[in-house]
Protein backbone atom coordinates (compact mmCIF):
# COMPACT_ATOMS: atom_id res chain seq x y z
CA UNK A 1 5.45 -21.84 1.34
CA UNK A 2 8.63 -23.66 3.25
CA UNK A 3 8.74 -23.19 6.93
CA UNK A 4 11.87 -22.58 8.79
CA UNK A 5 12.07 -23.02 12.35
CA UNK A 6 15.69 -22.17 12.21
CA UNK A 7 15.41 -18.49 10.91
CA UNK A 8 19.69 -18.52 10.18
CA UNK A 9 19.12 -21.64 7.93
CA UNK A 10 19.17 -19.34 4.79
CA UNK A 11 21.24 -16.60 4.00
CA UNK A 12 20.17 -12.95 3.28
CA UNK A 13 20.37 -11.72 -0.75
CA UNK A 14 22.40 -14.71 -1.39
CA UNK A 15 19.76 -17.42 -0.51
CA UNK A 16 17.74 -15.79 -3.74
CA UNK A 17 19.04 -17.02 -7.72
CA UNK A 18 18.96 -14.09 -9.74
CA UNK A 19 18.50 -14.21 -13.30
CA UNK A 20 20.51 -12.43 -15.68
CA UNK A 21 19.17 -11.75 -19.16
CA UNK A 22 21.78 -8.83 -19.53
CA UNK A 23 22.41 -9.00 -23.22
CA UNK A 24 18.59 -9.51 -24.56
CA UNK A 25 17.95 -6.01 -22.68
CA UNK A 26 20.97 -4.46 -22.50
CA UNK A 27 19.61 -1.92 -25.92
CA UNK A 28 16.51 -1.07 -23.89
CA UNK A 29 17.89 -0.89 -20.59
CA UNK A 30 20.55 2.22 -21.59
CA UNK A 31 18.12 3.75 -23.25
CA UNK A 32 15.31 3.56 -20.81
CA UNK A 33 17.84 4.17 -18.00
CA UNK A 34 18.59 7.86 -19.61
CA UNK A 35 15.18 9.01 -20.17
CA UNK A 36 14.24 7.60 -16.09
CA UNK A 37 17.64 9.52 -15.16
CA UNK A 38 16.83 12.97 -16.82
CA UNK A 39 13.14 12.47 -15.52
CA UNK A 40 14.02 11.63 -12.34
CA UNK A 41 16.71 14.20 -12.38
CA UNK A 42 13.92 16.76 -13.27
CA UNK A 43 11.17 15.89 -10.55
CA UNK A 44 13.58 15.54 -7.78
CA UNK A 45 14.80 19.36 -8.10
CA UNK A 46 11.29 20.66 -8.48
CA UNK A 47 10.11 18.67 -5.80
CA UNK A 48 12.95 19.44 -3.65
CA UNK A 49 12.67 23.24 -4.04
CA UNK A 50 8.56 22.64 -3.19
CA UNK A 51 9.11 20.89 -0.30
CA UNK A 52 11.86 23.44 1.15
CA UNK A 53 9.75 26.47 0.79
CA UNK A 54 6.83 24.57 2.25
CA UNK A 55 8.25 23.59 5.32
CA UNK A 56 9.92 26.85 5.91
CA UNK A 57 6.44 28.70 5.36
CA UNK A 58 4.64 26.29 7.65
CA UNK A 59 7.23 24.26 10.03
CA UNK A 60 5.82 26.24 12.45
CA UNK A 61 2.24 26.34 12.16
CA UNK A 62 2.45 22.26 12.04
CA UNK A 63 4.06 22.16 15.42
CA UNK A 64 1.29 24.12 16.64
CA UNK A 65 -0.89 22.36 15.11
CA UNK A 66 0.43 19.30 16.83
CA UNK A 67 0.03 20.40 19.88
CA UNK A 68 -3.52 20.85 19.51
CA UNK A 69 -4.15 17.12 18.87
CA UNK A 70 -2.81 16.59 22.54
CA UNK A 71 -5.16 19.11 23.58
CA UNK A 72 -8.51 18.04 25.72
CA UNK A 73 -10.39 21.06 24.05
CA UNK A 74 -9.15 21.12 20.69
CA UNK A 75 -11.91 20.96 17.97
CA UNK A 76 -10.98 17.54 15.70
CA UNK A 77 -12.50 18.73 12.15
CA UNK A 78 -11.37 22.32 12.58
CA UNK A 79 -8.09 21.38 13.80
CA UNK A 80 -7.13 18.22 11.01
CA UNK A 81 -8.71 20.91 7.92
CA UNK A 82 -5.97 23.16 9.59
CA UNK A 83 -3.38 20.55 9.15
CA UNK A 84 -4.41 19.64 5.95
CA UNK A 85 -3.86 23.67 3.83
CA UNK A 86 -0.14 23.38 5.61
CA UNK A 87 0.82 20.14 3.73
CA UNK A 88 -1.78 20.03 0.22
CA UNK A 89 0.11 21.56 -2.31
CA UNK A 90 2.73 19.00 -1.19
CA UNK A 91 1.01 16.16 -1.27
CA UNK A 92 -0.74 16.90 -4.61
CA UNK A 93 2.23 17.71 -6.66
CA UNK A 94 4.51 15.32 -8.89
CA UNK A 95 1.74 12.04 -8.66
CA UNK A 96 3.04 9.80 -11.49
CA UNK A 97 3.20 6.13 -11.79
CA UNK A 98 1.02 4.16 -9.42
CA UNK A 99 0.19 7.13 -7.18
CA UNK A 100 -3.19 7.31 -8.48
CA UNK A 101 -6.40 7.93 -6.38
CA UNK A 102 -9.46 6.35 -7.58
CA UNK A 103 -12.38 7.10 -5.23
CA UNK A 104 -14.31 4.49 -7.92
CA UNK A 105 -12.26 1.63 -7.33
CA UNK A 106 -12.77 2.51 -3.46
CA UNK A 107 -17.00 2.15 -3.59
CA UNK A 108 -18.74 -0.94 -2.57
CA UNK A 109 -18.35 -3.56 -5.03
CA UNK A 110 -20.99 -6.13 -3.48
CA UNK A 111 -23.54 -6.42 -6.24
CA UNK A 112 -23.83 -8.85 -9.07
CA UNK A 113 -23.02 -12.30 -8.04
CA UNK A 114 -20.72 -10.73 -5.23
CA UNK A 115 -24.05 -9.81 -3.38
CA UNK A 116 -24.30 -13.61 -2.75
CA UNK A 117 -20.91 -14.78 -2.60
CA UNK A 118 -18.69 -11.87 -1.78
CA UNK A 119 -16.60 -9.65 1.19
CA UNK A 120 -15.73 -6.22 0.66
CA UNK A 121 -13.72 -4.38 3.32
CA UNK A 122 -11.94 -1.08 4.09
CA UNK A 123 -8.75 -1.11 6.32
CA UNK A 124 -7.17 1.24 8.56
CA UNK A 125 -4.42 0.89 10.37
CA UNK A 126 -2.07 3.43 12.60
CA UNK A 127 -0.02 4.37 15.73
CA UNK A 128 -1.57 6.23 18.23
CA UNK A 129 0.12 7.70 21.79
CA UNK A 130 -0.95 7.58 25.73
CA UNK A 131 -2.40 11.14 26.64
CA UNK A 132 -1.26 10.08 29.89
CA UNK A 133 1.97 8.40 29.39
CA UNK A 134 2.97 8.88 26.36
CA UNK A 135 3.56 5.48 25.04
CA UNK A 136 2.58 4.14 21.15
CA UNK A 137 0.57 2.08 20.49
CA UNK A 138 -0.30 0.81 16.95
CA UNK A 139 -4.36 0.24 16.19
CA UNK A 140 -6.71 -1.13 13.63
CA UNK A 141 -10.09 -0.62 12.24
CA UNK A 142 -12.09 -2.35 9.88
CA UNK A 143 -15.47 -1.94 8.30
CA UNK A 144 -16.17 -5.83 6.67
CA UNK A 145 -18.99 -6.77 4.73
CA UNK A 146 -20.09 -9.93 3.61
CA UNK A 147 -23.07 -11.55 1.56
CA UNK A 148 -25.91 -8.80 1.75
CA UNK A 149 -28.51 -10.93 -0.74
CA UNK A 150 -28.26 -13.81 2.27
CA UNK A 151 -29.24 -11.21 5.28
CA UNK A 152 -32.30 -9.74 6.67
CA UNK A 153 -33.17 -8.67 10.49
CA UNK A 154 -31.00 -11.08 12.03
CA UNK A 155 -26.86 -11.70 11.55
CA UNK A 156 -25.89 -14.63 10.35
CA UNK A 157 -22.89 -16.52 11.87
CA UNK A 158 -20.92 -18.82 9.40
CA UNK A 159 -19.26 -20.26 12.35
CA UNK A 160 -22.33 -20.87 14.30
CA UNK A 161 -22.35 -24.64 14.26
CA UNK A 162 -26.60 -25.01 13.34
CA UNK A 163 -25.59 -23.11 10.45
CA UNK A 164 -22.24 -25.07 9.31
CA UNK A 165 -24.34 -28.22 9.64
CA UNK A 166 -26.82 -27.37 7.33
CA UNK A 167 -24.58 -25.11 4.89
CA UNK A 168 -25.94 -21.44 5.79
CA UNK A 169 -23.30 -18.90 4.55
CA UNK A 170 -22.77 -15.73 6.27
CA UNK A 171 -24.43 -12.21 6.42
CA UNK A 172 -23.85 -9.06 8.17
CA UNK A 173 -21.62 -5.89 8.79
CA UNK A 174 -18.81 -6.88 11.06
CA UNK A 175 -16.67 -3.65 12.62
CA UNK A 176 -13.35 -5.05 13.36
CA UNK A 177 -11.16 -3.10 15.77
CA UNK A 178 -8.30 -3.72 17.99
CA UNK A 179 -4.31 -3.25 19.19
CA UNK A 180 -0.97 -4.65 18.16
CA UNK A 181 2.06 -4.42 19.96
CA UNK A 182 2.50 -5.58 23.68
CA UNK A 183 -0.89 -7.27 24.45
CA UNK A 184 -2.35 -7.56 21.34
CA UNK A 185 -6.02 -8.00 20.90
CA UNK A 186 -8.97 -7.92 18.14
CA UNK A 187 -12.85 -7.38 18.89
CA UNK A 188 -15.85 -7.92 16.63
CA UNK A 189 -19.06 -5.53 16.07
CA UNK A 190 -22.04 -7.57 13.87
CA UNK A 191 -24.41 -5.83 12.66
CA UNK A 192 -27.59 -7.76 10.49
CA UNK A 193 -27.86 -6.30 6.88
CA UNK A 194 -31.57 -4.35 7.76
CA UNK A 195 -29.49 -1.77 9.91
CA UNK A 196 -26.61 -1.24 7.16
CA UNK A 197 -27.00 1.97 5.46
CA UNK A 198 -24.92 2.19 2.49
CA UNK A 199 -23.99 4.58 -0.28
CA UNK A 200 -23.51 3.37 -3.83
CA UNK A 201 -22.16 6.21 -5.14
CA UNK A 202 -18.12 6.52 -6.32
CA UNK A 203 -17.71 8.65 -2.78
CA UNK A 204 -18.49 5.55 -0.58
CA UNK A 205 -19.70 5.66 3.05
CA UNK A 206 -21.11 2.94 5.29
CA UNK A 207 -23.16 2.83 8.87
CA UNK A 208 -24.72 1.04 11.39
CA UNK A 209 -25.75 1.61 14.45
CA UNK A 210 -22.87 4.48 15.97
CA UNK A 211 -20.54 3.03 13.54
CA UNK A 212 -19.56 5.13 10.11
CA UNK A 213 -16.84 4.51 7.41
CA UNK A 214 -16.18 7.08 4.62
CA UNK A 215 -13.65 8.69 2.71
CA UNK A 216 -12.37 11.18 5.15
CA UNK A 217 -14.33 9.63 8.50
CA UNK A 218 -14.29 6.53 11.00
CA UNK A 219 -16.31 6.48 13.52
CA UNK A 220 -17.57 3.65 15.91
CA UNK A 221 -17.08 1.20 18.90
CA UNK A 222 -16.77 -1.98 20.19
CA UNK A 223 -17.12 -4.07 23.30
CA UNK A 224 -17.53 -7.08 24.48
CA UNK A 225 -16.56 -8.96 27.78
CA UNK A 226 -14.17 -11.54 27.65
CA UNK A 227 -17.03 -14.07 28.98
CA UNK A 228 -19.38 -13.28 25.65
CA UNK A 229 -16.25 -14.00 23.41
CA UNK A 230 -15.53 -17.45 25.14
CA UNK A 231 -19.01 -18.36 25.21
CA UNK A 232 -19.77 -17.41 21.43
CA UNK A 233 -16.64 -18.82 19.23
CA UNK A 234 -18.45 -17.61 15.84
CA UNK A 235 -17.65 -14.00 16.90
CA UNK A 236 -13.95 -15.35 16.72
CA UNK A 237 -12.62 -12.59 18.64
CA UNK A 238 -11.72 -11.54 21.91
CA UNK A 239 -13.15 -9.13 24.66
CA UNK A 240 -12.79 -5.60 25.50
CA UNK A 241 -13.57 -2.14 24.21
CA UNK A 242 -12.07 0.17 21.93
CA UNK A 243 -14.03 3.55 20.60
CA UNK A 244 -12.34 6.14 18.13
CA UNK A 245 -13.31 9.34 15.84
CA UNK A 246 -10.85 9.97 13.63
CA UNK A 247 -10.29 12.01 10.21
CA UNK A 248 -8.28 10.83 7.53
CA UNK A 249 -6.18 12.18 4.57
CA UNK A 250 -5.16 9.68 2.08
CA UNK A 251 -2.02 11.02 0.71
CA UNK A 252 -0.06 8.57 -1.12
CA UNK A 253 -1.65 5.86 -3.31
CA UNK A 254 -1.11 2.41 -4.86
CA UNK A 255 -3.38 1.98 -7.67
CA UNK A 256 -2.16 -1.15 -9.83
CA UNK A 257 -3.63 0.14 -12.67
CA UNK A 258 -6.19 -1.40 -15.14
CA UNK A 259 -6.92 -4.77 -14.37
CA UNK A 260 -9.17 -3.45 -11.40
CA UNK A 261 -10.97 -1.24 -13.43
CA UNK A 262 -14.61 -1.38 -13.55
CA UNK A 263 -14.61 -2.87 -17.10
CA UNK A 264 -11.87 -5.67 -16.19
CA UNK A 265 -12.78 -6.70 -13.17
CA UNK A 266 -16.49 -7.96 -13.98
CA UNK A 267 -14.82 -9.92 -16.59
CA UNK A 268 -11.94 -11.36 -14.83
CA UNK A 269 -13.48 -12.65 -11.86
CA UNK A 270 -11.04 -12.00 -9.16
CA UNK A 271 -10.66 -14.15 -6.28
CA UNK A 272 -9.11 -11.41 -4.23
CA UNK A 273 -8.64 -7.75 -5.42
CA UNK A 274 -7.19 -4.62 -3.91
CA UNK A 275 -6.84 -0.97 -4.23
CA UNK A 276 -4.83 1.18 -1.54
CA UNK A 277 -6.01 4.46 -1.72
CA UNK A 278 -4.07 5.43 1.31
CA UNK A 279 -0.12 4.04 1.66
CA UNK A 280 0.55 7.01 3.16
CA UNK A 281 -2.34 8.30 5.37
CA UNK A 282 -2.76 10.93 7.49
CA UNK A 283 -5.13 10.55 11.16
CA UNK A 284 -6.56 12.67 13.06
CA UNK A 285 -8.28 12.11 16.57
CA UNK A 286 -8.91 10.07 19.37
CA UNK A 287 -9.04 6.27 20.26
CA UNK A 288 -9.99 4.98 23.48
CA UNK A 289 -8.79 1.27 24.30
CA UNK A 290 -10.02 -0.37 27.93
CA UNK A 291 -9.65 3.06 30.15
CA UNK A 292 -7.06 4.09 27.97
CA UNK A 293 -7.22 7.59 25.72
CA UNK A 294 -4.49 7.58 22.55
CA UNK A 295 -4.32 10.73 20.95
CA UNK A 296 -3.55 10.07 16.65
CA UNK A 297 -1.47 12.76 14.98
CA UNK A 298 -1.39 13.17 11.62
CA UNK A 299 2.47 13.58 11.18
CA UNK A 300 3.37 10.63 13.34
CA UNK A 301 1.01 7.84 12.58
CA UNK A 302 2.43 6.23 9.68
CA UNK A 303 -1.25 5.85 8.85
CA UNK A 304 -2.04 3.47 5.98
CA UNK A 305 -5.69 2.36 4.50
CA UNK A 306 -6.86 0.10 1.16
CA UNK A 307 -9.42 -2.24 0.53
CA UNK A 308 -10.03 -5.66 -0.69
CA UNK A 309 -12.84 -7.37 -1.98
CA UNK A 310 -14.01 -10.64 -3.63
CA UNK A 311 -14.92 -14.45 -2.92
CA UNK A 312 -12.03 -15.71 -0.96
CA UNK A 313 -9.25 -14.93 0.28
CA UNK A 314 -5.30 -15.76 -1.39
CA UNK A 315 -3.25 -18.63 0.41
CA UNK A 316 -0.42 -17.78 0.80
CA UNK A 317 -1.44 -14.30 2.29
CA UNK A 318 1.40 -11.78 2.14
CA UNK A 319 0.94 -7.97 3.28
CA UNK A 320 4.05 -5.48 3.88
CA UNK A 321 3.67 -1.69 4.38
CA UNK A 322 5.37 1.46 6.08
CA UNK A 323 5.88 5.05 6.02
CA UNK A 324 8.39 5.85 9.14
CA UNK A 325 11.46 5.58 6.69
CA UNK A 326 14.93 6.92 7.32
CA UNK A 327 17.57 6.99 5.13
CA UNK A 328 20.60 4.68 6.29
CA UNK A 329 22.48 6.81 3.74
CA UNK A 330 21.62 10.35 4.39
CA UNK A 331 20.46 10.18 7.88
CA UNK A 332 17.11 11.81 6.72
CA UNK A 333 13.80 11.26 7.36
CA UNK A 334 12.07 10.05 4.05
CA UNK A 335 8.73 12.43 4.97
CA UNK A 336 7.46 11.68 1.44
CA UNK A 337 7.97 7.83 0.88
CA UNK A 338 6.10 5.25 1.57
CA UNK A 339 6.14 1.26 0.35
CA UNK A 340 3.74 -1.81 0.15
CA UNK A 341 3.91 -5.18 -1.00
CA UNK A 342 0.82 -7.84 -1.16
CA UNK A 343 -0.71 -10.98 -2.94
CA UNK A 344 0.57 -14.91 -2.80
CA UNK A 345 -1.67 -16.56 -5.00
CA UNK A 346 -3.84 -14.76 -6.63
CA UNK A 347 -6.64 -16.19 -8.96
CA UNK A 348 -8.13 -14.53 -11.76
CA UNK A 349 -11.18 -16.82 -13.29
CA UNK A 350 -9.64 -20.53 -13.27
CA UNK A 351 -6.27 -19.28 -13.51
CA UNK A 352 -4.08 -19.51 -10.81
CA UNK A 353 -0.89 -17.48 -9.81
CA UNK A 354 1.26 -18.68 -7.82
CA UNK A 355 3.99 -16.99 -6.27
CA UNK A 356 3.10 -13.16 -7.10
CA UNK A 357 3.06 -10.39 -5.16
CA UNK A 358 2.29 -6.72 -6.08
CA UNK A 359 4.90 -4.24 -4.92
CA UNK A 360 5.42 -0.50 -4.87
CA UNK A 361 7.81 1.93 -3.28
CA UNK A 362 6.89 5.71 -3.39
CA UNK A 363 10.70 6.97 -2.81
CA UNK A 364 10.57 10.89 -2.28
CA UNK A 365 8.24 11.41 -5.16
CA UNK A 366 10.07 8.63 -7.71
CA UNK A 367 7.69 5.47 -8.48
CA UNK A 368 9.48 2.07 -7.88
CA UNK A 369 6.37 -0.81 -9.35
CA UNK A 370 6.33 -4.50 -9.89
CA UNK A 371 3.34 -5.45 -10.83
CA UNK A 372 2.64 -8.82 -12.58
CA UNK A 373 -0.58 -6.97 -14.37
CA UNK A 374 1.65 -5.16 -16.27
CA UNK A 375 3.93 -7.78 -18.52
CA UNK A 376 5.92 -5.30 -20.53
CA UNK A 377 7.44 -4.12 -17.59
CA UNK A 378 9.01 -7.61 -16.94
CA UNK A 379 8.73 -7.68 -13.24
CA UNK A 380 10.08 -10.49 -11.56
CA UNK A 381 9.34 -11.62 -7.48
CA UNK A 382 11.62 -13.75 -5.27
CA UNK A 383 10.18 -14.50 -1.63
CA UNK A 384 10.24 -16.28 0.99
CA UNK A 385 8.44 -16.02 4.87
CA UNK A 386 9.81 -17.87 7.62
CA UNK A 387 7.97 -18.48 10.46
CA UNK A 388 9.78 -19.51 13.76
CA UNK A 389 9.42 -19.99 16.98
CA UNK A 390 9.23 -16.38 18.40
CA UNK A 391 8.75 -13.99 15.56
CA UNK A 392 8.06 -14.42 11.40
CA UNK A 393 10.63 -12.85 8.89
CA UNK A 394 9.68 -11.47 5.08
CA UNK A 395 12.23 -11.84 2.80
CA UNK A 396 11.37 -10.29 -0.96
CA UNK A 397 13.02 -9.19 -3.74
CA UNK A 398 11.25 -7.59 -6.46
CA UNK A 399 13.02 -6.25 -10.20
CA UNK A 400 12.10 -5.23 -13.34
CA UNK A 401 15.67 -5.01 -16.12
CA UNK A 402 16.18 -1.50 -14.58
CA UNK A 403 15.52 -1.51 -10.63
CA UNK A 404 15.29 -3.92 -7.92
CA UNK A 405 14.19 -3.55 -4.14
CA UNK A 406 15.05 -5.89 -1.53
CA UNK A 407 12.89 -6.02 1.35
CA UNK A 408 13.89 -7.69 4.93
CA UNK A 409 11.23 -7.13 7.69
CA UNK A 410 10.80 -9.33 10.65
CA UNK A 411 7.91 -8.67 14.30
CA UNK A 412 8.10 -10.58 17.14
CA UNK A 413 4.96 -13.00 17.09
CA UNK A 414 4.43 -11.73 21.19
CA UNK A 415 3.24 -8.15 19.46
CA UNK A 416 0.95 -10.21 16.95
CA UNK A 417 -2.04 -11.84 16.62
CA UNK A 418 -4.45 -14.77 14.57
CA UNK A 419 -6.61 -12.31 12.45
CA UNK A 420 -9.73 -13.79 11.86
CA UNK A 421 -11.72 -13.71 9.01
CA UNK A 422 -14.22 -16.72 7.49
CA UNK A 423 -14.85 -16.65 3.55
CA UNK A 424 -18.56 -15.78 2.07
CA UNK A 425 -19.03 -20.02 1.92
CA UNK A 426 -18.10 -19.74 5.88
CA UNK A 427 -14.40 -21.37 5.70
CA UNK A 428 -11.88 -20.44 7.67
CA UNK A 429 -9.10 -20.78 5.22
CA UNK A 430 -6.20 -20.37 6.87
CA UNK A 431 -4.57 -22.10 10.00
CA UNK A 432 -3.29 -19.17 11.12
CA UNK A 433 -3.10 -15.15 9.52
CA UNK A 434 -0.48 -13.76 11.54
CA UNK A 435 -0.91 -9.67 11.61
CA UNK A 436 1.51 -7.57 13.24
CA UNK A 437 2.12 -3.43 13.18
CA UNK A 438 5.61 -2.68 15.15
CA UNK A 439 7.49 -4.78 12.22
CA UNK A 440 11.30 -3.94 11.81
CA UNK A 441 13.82 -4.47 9.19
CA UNK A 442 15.10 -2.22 5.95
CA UNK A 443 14.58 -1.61 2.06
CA UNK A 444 17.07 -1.52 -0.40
CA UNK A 445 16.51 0.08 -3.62
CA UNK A 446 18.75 -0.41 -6.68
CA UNK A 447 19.43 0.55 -9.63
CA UNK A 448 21.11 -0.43 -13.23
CA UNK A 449 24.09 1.19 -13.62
CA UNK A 450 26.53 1.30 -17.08
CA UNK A 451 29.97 0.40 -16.72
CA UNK A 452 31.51 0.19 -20.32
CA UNK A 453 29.71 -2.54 -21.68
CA UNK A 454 29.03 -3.98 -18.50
CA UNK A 455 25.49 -3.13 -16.47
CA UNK A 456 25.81 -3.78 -12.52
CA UNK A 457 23.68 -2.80 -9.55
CA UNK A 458 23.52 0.92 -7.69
CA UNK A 459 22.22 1.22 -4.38
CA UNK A 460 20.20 4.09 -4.84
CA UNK A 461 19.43 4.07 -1.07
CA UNK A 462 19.51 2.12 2.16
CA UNK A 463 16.12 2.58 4.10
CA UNK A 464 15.65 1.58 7.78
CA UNK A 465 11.72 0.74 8.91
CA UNK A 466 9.78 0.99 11.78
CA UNK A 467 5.92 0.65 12.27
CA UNK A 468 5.83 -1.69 9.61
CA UNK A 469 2.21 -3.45 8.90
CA UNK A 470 2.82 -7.28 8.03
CA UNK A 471 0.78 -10.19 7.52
CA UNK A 472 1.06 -13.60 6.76
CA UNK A 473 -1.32 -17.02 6.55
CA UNK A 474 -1.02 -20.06 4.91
C-alpha cells in the first residue's frame, strides 16, 4: 500500500483509471438497468408510504422515549423494548440483497482446528453523550477470543516474553473496551479459558466473570491503572476504567452471502472472515468512562456491530462504516441507510487476494454490493489510503457495469489510536492498526444512465458522513 506524506499529491476521482468495457455489456446493462429501475421504482414508493405513516403514528412516542434514556430512573429493558414496537415493522420490511441476518454465521466458530489456532470476536462500536455536559463521545467494546484447546486455569500472554522465547501461543477471553475522539484510549480485560462460559448454540452468548456478550446484551467492565499497563506490555493496552450495560437492535445487515456459509467455510479455510449482523445498530443504555456517565440512545448512536474470525489477520487492513448520512442533494437525513466497506488481502486456503475489499451501501432500502465472492456480478475495487502526518485519508471506488460508489473519508490521527491485537501464533502483525470513530468525508453513488447509444454516469445521490468507523494497518 503506497504512503503519501503529502495528502494533495494525488487528485480526487481523477487519480483512479477507470475501465470501460461499454460495448461487451452494453446488451445486459439496458436490460438489467430496466428491471433494477421498475424494482427500485416499486420498493421506494412502498417503502416511502411505510415510513410516512410510521413516523406520523409514533414521532411522538420516540421523543418520549428519548427522553427516558436521559433519565436517572428510567428502566433500560423496559424502556429500549418500548423503542423497539415504534420502529419494527420498519426495520423488517423490504430486506433484499445483502441485508440478510444470520444469527448462524454470528455463533462461535472456535472448534475444529480453529480451537488451536484461531480468534473469534464480536464488535461494537457507538456514540454515546455526557449526562452532565452533553458532549459525544464515540466508544467501543469487544468480546475476543483466542485459542481455547491451549488454555486452562491460568491466561496465557503471547506477548509475555518467557512465552515468546519458548513458542507458547496464546489463550484466554480478552474484553476490549475503550474511547475515540479527543483523548483516545483502549483497556484490556483477560480472562483464562476455565472461567469462559460459552453457548454453542446458533443464538450465541459469552461470559466471564461480570462480563456478558449476546445477541441483544453487553455487559461488563474494565480497569486498570496506568502503572499495571506500563509495567505489563503483554496486556498491550492502556489504563483506566470504562463499565457499560447496554441493549442492542441489529437493524441493518451485511451478509456477503455464501462463501461464509457453514458448508464453505470449513472447506475454504479462511484466513480472515466476517459477517456484520449489525451496520445499522441500535443502543440502548449507559457507559461509564473514568468518573464520566454517557447516556447511548438508540436513534443517535450510529451504532454498528459484526464479527470476524479465523487464523490471522489481512495486511493491508481496511474497515469503513457509518450510518449518520445526509443527503447533499435533498438536505434529508438518510434515517434508513447505512454503508461499510472491509478486507485488503484476504486469503482463502493458499490463495491470496490482493487488493479486495467487500463493500455495501444500504441506500433508503435499495442494495448497492461489490463483493468479489460473487463473480457474475463483475465488481471491480480501486483504493488507495494515505497516511500523513496528522490524519489518514480512504479513498475507494467500487463498480459493478451498472453502479459505482465513490467513497472519500478522512479522521484526524489526534482522535485515533494503535489497536492492538496479536495473532493465535502470538505475532503482532502489523506496525501500526490505526482505528478511529469521528471519521468525515462523503459517498457518492452512481448510476448507468442511456443516452442514445451512449451509457454515462448518474449521480444518484451525494451523501455527507459523520461518525464514520475507519481502520487501517499495514
Amino acid at each position: 500500500m503506497d504512503k503519501v506524506e503529502n495528502q494533495e499529491a494525488f487528485e480526487d476521482e481523477d487519480f483512479f483509471e477507470e475501465e470501460n468495457a461499454i460495448d461487451e455489456i452494453k446488451g445486459k446493462v439496458e436490460g438489467a438497468k430496466k428491471d433494477i429501475k421498475e424494482k427500485r421504482e416499486g420498493i421506494h414508493e412502498k417503502l416511502s408510504e411505510r415510513r410516512e405513516a410510521v413516523k406520523e403514528r409514533l414521532g411522538e412516542r420516540r421523543a418520549e422515549l428519548m427522553d427516558k434514556f436521559a433519565s436517572d430512573s428510567a428502566d433500560l429493558k423496559d424502556t429500549f423494548s418500548e423503542y423497539l414496537d415504534t420502529v419494527r415493522a420498519d426495520i423488517s420490511a423490504n430486506r433484499t440483497g445483502f441485508n440478510v441476518q444470520d444469527q448462524e454465521k454470528n455463533r462461535f466458530m472456535l472448534e475444529g482446528d480453529l480451537a488451536e489456532e484461531g480468534y473469534d470476536w464480536w464488535w461494537h462500536s457507538f456514540t454515546g453523550y455526557n449526562k452532565k455536559t452533553g458532549e459525544p463521545k464515540t466508544f467501543f467494546i469487544e468480546y475476543y477470543l483466542i485459542n481455547p484447546a491451549l488454555g486452562g486455569s491460568d491466561v496465557v500472554y503471547g506477548q509475555l516474553l518467557e512465552n515468546k522465547e519458548v513458542g507458547i501461543r496464546p489463550s484466554y477471553m480478552m474484553v476490549k473496551a475503550g474511547a475515540l475522539g479527543e483523548k483516545p484510549v483502549q483497556l484490556h480485560r483477560f480472562f483464562p479459558w476455565d472461567e469462559v462460559e460459552v453457548s454453542k448454540a446458533v443464538s450465541f452468548e459469552v461470559k466471564a466473570g461480570d462480563c456478558l456478550c449476546n445477541e441483544n446484551r453487553i455487559v461488563g467492565n474494565v480497569k486498570l491503572t496506568k502503572k499495571e499497563a506500563k509495567e505489563h506490555p503483554e496486556y498491550m493496552c492502556d489504563g483506566g476504567s470504562m463499565s457499560w450495560d447496554l441493549f442492542i437492535d441489529k437493524q441493518v445487515a451485511f451478509n456477503v452471502g455464501v462463501g461464509t456459509d457453514k458448508a464453505v467455510r470449513d472447506v475454504a479455510k479462511y484466513e480472515m472472515a466476517w459477517h456484520a449482523e449489525g451496520i445499522k445498530s441500535a443502543y440502548g443504555g449507559t457507559v461509564t468512562l473514568g468518573k464520566e456517565e454517557y447516556v447511548i440512545r438508540p436513534d443517535d448512536c450510529y451504532g454498528y456491530a459484526d464479527k470476524n474470525w479465523g487464523r490471522d489477520y489481512t495486511v493491508p487492513w481496511i474497515w469503513l462504516s457509518s450510518n449518520n448520512l445526509v443527503s447533499r442533494i435533498s438536505g434529508k437525513r438518510l434515517e434508513n441507510s447505512a454503508f461499510v466497506i472491509g478486507g485488503g488481502r484476504p486469503v482463502v486456503g493458499s490463495v491470496d487476494l490482493e487488493g479486495q475489499l467487500l463493500g455495501a451501501v444500504w441506500y433508503e432500502g435499495q442494495p448497492f454490493e461489490f463483493n468479489f465472492a460473487k463473480p457474475l456480478t463483475l465488481p471491480k475495487t480501486q483504493f488507495r489510503v494515505v497516511e500523513g502526518k496528522n490524519k489518514v485519508t480512504w479513498k475507494i471506488i467500487q463498480q459493478t457495469p451498472a453502479t459505482k460508489v465513490y467513497t472519500s473519508i478522512e479522521c484526524q490521527k489526534s482522535e485515533m489510536l494503535n489497536n492492538n491485537y496479536e495473532n493465535p501464533n502470538g505475532d503482532i502483525v502489523h506496525s501500526k492498526l490505526w482505528l478511529g470513530g469521528t471519521g468525515t468525508g462523503y459517498v457518492k453513488i452512481y448510476e448507468r444512465s442511456a443516452d442514445g447509444l451512449k451509457l454515462d454516469w448518474k449521480l444518484l445521490d451525494y451523501i455527507e458522513v459523520e461518525n464514520c468507523g475507519c481502520e487501517y494497518g499495514e
